[in-house]
PDB file of N, CA and C in Angstrom:
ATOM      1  N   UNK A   1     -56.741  20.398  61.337  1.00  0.00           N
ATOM      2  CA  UNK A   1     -56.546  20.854  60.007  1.00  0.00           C
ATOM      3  C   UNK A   1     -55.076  21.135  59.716  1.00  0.00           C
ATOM      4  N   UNK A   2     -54.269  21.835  60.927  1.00  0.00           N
ATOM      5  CA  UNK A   2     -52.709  22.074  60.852  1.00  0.00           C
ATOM      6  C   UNK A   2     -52.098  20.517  60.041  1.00  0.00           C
ATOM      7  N   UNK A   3     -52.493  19.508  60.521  1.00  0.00           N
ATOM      8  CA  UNK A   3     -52.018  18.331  60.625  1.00  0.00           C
ATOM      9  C   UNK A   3     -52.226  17.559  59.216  1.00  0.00           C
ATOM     10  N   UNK A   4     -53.517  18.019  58.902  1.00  0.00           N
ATOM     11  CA  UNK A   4     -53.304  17.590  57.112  1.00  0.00           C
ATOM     12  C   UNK A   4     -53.013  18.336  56.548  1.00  0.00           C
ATOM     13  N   UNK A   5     -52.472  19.770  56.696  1.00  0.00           N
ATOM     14  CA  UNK A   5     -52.023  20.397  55.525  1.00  0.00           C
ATOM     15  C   UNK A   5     -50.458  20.165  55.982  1.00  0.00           C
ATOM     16  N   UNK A   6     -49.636  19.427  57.429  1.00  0.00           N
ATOM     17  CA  UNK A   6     -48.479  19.641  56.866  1.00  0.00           C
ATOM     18  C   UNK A   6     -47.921  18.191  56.532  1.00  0.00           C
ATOM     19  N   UNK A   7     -49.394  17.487  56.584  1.00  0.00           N
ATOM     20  CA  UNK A   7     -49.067  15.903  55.876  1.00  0.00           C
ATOM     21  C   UNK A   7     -48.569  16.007  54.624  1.00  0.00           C
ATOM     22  N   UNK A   8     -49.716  17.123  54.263  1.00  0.00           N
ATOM     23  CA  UNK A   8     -50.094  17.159  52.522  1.00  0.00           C
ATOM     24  C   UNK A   8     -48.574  17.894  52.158  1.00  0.00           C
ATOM     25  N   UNK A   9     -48.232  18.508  53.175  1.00  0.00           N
ATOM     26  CA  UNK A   9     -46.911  19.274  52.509  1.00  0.00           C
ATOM     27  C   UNK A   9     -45.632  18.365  52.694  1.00  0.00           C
ATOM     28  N   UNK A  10     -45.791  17.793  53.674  1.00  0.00           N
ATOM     29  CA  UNK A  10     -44.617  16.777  53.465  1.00  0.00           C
ATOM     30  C   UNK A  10     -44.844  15.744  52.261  1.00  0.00           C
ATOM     31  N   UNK A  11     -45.806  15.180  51.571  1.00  0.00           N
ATOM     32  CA  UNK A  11     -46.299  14.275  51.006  1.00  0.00           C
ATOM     33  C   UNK A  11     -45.592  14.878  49.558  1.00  0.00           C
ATOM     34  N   UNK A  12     -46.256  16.296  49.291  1.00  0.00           N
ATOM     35  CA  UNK A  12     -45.627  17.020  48.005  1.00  0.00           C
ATOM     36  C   UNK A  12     -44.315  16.964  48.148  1.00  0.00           C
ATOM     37  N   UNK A  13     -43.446  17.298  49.378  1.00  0.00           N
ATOM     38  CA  UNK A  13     -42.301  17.765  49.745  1.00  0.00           C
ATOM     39  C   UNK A  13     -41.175  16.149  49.020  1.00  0.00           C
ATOM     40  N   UNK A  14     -41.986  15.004  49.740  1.00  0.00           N
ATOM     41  CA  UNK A  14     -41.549  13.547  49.267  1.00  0.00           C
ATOM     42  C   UNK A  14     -41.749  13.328  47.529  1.00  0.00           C
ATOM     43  N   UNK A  15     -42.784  13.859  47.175  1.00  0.00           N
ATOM     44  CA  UNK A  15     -42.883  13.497  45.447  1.00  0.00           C
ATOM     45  C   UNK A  15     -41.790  14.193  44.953  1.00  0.00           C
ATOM     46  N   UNK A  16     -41.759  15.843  45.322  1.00  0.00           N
ATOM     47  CA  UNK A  16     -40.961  16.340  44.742  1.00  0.00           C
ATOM     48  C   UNK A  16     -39.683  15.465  44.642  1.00  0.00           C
ATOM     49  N   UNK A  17     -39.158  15.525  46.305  1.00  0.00           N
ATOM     50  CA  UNK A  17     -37.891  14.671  46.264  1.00  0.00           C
ATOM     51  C   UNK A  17     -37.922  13.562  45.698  1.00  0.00           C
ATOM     52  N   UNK A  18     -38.449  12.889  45.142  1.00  0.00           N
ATOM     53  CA  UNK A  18     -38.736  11.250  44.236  1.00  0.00           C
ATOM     54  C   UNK A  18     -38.321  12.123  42.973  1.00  0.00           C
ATOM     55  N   UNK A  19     -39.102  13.086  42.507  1.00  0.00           N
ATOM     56  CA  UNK A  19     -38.843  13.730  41.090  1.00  0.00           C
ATOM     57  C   UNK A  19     -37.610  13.791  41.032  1.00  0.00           C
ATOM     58  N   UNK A  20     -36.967  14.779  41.629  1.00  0.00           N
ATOM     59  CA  UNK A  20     -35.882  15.535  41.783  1.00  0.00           C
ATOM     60  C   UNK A  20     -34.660  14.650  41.696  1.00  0.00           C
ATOM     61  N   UNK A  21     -34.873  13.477  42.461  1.00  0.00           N
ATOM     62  CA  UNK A  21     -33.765  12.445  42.411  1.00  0.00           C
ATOM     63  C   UNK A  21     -33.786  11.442  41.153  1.00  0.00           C
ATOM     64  N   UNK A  22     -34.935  11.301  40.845  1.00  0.00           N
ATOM     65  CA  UNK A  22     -35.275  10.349  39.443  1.00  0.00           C
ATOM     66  C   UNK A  22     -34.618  11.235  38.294  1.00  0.00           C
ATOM     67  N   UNK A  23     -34.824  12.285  38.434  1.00  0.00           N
ATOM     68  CA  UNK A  23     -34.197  13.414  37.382  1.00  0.00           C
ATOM     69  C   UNK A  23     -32.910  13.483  37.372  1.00  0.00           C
ATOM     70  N   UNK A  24     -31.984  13.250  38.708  1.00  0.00           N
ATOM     71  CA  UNK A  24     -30.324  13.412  39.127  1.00  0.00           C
ATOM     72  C   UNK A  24     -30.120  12.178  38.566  1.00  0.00           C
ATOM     73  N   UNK A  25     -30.851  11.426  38.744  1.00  0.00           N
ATOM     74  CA  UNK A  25     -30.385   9.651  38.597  1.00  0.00           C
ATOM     75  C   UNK A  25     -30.627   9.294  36.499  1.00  0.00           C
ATOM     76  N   UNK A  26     -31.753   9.411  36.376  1.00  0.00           N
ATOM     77  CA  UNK A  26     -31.814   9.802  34.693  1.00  0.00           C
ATOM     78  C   UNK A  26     -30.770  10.809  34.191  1.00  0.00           C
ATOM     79  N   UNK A  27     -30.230  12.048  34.734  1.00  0.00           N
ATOM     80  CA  UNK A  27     -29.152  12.491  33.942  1.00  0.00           C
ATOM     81  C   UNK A  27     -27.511  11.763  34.263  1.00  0.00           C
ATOM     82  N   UNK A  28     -27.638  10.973  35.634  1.00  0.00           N
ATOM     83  CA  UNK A  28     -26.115  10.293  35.685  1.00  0.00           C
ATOM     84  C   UNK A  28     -26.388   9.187  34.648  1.00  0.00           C
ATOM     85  N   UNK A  29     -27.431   8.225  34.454  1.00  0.00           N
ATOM     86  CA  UNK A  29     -27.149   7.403  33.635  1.00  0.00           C
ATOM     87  C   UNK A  29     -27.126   7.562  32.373  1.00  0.00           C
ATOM     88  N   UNK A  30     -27.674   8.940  31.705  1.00  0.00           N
ATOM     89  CA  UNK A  30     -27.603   9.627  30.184  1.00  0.00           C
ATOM     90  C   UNK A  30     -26.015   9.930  30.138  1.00  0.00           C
ATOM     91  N   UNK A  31     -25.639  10.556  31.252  1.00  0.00           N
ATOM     92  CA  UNK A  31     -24.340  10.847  30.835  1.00  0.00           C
ATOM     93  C   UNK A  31     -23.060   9.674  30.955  1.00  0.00           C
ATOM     94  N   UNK A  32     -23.326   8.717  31.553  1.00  0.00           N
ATOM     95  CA  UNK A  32     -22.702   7.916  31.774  1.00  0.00           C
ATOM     96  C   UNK A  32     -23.189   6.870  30.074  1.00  0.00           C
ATOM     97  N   UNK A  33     -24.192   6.681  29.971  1.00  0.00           N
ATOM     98  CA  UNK A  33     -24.599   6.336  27.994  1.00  0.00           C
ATOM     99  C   UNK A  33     -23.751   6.933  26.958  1.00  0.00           C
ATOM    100  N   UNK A  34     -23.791   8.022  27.650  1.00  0.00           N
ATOM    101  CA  UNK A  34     -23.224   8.536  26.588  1.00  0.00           C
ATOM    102  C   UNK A  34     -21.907   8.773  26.426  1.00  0.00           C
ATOM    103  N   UNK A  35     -21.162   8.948  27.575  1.00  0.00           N
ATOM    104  CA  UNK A  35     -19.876   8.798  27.499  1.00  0.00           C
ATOM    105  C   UNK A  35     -19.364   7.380  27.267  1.00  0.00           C
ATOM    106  N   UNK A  36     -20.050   6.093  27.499  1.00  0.00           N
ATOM    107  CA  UNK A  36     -19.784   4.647  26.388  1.00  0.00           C
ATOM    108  C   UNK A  36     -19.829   5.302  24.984  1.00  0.00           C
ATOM    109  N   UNK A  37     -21.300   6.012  24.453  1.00  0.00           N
ATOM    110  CA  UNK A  37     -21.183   5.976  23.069  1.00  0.00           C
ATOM    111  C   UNK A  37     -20.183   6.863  22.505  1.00  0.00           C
ATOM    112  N   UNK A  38     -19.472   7.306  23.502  1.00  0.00           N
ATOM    113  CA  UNK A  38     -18.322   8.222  22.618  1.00  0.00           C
ATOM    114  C   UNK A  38     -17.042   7.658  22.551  1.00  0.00           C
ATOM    115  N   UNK A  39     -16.561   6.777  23.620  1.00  0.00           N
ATOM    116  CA  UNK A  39     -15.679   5.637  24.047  1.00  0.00           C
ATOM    117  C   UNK A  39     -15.576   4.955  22.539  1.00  0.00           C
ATOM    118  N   UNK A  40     -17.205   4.064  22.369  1.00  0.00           N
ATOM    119  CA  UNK A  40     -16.932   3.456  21.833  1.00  0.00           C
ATOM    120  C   UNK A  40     -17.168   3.696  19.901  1.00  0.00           C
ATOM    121  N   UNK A  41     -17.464   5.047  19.662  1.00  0.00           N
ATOM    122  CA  UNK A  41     -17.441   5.584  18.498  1.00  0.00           C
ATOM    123  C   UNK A  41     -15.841   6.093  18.240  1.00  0.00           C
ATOM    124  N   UNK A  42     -14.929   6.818  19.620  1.00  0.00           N
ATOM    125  CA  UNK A  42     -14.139   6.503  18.942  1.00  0.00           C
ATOM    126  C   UNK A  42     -12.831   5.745  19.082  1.00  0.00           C
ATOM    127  N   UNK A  43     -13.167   4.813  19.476  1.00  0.00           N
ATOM    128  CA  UNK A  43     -12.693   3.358  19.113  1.00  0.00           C
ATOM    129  C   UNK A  43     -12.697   3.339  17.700  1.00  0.00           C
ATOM    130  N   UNK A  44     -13.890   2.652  17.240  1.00  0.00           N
ATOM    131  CA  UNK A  44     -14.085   2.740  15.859  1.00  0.00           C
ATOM    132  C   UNK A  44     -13.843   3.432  15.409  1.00  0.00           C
ATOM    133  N   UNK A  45     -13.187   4.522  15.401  1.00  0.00           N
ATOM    134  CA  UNK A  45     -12.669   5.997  14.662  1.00  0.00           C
ATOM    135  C   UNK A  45     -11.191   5.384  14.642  1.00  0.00           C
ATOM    136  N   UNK A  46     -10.790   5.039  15.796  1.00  0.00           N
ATOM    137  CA  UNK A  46      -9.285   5.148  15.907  1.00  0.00           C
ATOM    138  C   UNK A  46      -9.072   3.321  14.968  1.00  0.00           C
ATOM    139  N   UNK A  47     -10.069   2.573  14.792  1.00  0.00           N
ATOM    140  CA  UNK A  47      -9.499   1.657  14.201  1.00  0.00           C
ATOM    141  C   UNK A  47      -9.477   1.577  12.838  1.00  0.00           C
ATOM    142  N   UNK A  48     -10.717   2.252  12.186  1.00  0.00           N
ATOM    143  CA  UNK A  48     -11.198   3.013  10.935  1.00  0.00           C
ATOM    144  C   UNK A  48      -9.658   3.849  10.597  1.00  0.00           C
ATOM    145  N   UNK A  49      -9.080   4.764  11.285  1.00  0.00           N
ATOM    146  CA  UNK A  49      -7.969   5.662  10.970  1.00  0.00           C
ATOM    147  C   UNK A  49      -6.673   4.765  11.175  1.00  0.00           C
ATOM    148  N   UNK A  50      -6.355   3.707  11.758  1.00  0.00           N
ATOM    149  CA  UNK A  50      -5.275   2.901  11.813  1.00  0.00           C
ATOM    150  C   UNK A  50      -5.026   2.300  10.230  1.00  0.00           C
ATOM    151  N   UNK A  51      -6.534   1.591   9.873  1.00  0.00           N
ATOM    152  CA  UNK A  51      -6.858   0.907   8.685  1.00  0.00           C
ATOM    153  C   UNK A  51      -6.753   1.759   7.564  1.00  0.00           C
ATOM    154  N   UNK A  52      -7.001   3.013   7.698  1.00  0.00           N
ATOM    155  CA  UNK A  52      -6.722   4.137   5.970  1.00  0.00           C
ATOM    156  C   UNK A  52      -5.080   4.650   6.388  1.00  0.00           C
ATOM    157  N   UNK A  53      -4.438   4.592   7.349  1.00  0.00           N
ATOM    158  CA  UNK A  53      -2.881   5.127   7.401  1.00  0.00           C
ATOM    159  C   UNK A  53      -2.387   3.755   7.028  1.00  0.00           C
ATOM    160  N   UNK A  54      -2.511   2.463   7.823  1.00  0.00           N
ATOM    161  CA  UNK A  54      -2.019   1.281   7.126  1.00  0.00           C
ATOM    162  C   UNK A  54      -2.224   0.997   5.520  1.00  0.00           C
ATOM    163  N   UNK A  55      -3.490   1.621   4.893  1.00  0.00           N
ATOM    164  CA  UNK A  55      -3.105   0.953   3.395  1.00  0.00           C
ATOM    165  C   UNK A  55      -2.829   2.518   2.564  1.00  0.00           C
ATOM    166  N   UNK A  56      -2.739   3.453   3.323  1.00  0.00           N
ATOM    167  CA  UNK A  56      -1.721   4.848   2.625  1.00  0.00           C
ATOM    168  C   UNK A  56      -0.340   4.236   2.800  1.00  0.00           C
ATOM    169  N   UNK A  57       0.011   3.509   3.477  1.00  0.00           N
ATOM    170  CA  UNK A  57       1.266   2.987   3.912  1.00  0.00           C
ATOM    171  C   UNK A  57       1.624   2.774   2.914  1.00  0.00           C
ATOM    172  N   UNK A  58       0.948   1.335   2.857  1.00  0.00           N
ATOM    173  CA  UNK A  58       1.290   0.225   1.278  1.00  0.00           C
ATOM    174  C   UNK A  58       1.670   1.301   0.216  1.00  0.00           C
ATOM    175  N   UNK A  59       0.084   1.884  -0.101  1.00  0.00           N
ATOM    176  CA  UNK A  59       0.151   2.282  -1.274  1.00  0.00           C
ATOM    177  C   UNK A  59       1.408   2.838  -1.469  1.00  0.00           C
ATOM    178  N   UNK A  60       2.425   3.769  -0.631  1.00  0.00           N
ATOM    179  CA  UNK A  60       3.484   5.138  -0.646  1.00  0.00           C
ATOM    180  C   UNK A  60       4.591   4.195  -0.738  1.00  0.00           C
ATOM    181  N   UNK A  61       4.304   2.681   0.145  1.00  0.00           N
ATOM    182  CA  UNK A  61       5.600   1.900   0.032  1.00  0.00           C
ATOM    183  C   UNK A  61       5.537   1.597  -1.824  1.00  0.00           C
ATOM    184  N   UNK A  62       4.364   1.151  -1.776  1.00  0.00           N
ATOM    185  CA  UNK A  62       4.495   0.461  -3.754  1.00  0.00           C
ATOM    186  C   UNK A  62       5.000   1.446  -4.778  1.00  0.00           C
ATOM    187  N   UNK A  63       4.409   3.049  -4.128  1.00  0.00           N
ATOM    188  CA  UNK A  63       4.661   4.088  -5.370  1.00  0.00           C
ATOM    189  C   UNK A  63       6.463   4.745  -5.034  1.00  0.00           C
ATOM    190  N   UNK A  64       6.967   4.295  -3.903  1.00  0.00           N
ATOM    191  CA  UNK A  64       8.944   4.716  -3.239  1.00  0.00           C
ATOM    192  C   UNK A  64       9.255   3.232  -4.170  1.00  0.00           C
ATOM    193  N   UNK A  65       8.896   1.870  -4.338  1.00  0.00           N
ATOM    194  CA  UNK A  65       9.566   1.174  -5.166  1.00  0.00           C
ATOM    195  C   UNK A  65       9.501   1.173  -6.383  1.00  0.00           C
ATOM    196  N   UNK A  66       8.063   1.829  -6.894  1.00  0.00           N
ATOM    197  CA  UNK A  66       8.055   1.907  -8.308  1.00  0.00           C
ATOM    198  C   UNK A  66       8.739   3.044  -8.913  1.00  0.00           C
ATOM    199  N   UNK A  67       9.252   4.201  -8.007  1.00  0.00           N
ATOM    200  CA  UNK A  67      10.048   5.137  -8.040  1.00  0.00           C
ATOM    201  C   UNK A  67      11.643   4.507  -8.262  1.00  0.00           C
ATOM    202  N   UNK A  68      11.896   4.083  -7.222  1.00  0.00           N
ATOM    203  CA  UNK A  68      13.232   3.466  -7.458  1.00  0.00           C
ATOM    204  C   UNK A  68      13.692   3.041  -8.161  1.00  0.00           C
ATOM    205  N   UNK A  69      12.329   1.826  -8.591  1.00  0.00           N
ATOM    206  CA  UNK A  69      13.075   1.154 -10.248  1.00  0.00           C
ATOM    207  C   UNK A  69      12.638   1.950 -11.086  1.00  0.00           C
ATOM    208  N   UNK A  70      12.570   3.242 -11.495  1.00  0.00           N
ATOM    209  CA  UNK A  70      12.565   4.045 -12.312  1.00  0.00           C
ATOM    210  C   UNK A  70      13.908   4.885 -12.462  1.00  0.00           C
ATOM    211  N   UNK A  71      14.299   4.878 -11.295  1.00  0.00           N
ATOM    212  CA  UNK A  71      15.767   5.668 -11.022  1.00  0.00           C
ATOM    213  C   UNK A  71      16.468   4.886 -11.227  1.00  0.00           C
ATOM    214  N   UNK A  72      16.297   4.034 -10.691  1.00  0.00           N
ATOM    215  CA  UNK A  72      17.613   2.669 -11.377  1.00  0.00           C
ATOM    216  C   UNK A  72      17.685   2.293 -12.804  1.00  0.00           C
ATOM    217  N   UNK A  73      17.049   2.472 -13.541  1.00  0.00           N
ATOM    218  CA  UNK A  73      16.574   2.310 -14.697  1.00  0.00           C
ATOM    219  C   UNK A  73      17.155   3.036 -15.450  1.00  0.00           C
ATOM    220  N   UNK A  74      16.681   4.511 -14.999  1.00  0.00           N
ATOM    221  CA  UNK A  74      16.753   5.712 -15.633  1.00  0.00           C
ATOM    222  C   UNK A  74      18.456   5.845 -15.855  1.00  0.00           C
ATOM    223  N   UNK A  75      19.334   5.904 -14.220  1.00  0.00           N
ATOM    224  CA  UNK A  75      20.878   5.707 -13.916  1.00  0.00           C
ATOM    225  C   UNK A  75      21.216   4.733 -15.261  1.00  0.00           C
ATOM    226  N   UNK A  76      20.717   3.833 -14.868  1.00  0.00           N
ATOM    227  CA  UNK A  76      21.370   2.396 -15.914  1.00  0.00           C
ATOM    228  C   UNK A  76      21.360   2.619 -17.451  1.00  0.00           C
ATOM    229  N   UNK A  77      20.744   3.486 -18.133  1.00  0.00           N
ATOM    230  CA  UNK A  77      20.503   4.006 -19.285  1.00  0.00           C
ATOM    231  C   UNK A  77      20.920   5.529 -19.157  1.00  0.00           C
ATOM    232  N   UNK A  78      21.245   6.277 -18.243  1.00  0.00           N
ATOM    233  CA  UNK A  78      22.052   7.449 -18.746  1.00  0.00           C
ATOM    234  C   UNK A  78      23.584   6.698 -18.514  1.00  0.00           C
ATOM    235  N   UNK A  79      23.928   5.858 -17.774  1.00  0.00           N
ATOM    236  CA  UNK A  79      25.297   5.360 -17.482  1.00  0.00           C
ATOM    237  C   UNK A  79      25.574   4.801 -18.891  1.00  0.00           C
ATOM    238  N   UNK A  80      24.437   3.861 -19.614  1.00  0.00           N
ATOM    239  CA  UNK A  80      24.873   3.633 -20.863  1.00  0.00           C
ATOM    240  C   UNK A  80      25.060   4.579 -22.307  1.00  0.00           C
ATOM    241  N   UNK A  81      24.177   5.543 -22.419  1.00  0.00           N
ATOM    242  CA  UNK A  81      24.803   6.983 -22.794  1.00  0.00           C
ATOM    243  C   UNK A  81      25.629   7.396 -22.864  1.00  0.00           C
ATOM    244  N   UNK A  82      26.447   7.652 -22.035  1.00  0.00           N
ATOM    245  CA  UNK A  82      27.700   7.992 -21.123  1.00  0.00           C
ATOM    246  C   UNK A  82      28.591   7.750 -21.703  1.00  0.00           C
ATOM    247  N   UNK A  83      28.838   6.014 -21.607  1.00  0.00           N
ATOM    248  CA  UNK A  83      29.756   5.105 -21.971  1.00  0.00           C
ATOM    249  C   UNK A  83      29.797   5.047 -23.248  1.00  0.00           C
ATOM    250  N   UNK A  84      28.333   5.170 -24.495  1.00  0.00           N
ATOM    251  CA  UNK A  84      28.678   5.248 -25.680  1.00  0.00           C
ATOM    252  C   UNK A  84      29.358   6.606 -26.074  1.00  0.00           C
ATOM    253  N   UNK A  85      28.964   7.474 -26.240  1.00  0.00           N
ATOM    254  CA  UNK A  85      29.227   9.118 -25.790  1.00  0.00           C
ATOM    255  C   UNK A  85      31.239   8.993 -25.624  1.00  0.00           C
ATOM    256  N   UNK A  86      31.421   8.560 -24.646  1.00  0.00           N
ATOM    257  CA  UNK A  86      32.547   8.368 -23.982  1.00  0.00           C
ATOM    258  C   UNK A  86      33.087   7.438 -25.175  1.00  0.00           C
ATOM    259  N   UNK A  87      33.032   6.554 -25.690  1.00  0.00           N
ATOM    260  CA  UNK A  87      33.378   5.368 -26.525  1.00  0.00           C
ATOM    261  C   UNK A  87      33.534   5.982 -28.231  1.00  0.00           C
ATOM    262  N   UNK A  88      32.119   6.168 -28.575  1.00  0.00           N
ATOM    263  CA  UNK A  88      32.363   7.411 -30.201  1.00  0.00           C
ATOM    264  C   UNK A  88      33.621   8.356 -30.171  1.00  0.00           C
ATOM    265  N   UNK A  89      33.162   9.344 -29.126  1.00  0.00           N
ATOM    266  CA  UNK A  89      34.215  10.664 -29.165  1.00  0.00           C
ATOM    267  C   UNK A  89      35.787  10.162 -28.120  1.00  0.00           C
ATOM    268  N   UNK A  90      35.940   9.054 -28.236  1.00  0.00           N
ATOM    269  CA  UNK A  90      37.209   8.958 -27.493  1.00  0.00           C
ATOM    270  C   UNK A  90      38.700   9.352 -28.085  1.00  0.00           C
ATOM    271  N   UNK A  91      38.680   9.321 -29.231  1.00  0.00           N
ATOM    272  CA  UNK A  91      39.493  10.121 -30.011  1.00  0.00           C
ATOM    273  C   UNK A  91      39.776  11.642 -29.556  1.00  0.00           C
ATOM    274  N   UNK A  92      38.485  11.780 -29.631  1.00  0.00           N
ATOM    275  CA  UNK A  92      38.188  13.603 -29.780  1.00  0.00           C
ATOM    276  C   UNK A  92      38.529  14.189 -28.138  1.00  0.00           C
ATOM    277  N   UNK A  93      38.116  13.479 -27.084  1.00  0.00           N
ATOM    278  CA  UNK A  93      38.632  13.481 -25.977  1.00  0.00           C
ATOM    279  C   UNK A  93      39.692  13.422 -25.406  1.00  0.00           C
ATOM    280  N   UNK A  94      40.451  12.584 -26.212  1.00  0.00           N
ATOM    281  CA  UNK A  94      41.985  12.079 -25.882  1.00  0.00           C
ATOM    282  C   UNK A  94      42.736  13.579 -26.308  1.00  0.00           C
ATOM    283  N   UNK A  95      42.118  13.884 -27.908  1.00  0.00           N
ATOM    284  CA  UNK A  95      43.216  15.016 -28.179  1.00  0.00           C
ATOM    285  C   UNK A  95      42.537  16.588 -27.444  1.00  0.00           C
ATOM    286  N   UNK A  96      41.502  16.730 -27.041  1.00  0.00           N
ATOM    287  CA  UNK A  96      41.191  18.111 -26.135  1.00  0.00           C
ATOM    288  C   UNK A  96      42.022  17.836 -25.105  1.00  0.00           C
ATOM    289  N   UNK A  97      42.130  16.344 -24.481  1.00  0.00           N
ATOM    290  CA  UNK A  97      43.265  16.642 -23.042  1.00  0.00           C
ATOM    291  C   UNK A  97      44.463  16.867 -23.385  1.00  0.00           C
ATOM    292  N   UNK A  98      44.668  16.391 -24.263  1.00  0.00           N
ATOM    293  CA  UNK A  98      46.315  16.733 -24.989  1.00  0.00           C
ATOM    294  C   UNK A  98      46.191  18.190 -24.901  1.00  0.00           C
ATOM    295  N   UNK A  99      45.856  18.510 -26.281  1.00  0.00           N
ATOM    296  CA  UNK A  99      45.613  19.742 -26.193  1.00  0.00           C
ATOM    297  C   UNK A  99      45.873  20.739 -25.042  1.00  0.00           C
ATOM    298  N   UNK A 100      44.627  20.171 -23.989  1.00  0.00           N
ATOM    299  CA  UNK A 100      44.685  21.339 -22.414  1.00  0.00           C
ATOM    300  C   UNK A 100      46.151  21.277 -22.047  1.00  0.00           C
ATOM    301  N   UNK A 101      46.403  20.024 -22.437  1.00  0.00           N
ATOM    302  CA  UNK A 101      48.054  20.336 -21.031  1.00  0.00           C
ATOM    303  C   UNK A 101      48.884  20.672 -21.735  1.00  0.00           C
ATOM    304  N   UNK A 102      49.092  20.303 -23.049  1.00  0.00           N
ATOM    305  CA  UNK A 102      50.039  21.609 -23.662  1.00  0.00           C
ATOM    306  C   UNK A 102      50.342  22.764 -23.660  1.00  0.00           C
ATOM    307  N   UNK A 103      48.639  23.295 -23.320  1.00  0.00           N
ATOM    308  CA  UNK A 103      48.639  24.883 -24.003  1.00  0.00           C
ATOM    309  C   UNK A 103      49.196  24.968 -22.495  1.00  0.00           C
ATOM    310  N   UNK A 104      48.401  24.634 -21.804  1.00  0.00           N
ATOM    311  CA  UNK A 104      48.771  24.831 -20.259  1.00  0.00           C
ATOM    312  C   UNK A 104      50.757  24.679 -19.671  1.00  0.00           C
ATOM    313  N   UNK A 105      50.922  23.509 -20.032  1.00  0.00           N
ATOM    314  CA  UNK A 105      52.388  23.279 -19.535  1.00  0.00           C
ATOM    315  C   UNK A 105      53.209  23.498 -20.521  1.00  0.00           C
ATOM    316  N   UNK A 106      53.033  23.198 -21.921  1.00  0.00           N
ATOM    317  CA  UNK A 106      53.654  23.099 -23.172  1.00  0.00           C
ATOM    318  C   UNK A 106      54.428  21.794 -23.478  1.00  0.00           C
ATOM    319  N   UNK A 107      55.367  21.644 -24.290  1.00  0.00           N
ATOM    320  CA  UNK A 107      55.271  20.429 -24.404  1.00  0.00           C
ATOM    321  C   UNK A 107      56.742  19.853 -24.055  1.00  0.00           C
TER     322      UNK A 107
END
């Protein structure tokens, strides 16, 4: 009777160990699944985020040139201002500098 109960206990003793290892072996290959699906989610994250900084790119490059030729524009039409401004009152300019260096040096 000793002899089948320590069959029977080695027998449980073997299932267990079958369990026990099927269970070690099912969580290395879950975790090993799953560390692909995170690999490869973010992959796709990092190529997804390459693709929205590349066309923020564009867009910031199109809206720095459409800026520029606004400033250039803007320059090119206060420069012409300027020059009329400068051109009308050139009279009136000529005699305030007179003027300054007289009062200043005399004549």
């Amino acid at each position: 009777m000793s002899q089948s109960i320590l069959t029977e206990m080695t027998s449980i003793e073997a299932e267990a160990k079958a369990i026990s290892d099927s269970f070690l072996q099912k969580k290395k290959d879950y975790k090993i699944q799953k560390n692909e699906e995170i690999t490869k989610l973010k992959a796709t994250y990092d190529v997804e985020i390459q693709n929205a900084l590349t066309e923020k790119e564009f867009d910031l490059i199109n809206q720095l040139k459409l800026l520029e030729s606004k400033v250039l524009s803007t320059q090119e039409m206060n420069k012409e201002k300027a020059e009329a401004i400068m051109k009308d009152n050139k009279e009136t300019i000529i005699n305030q500098i007179v003027d300054k260096v007289v009062s200043t040096y005399g004549y």
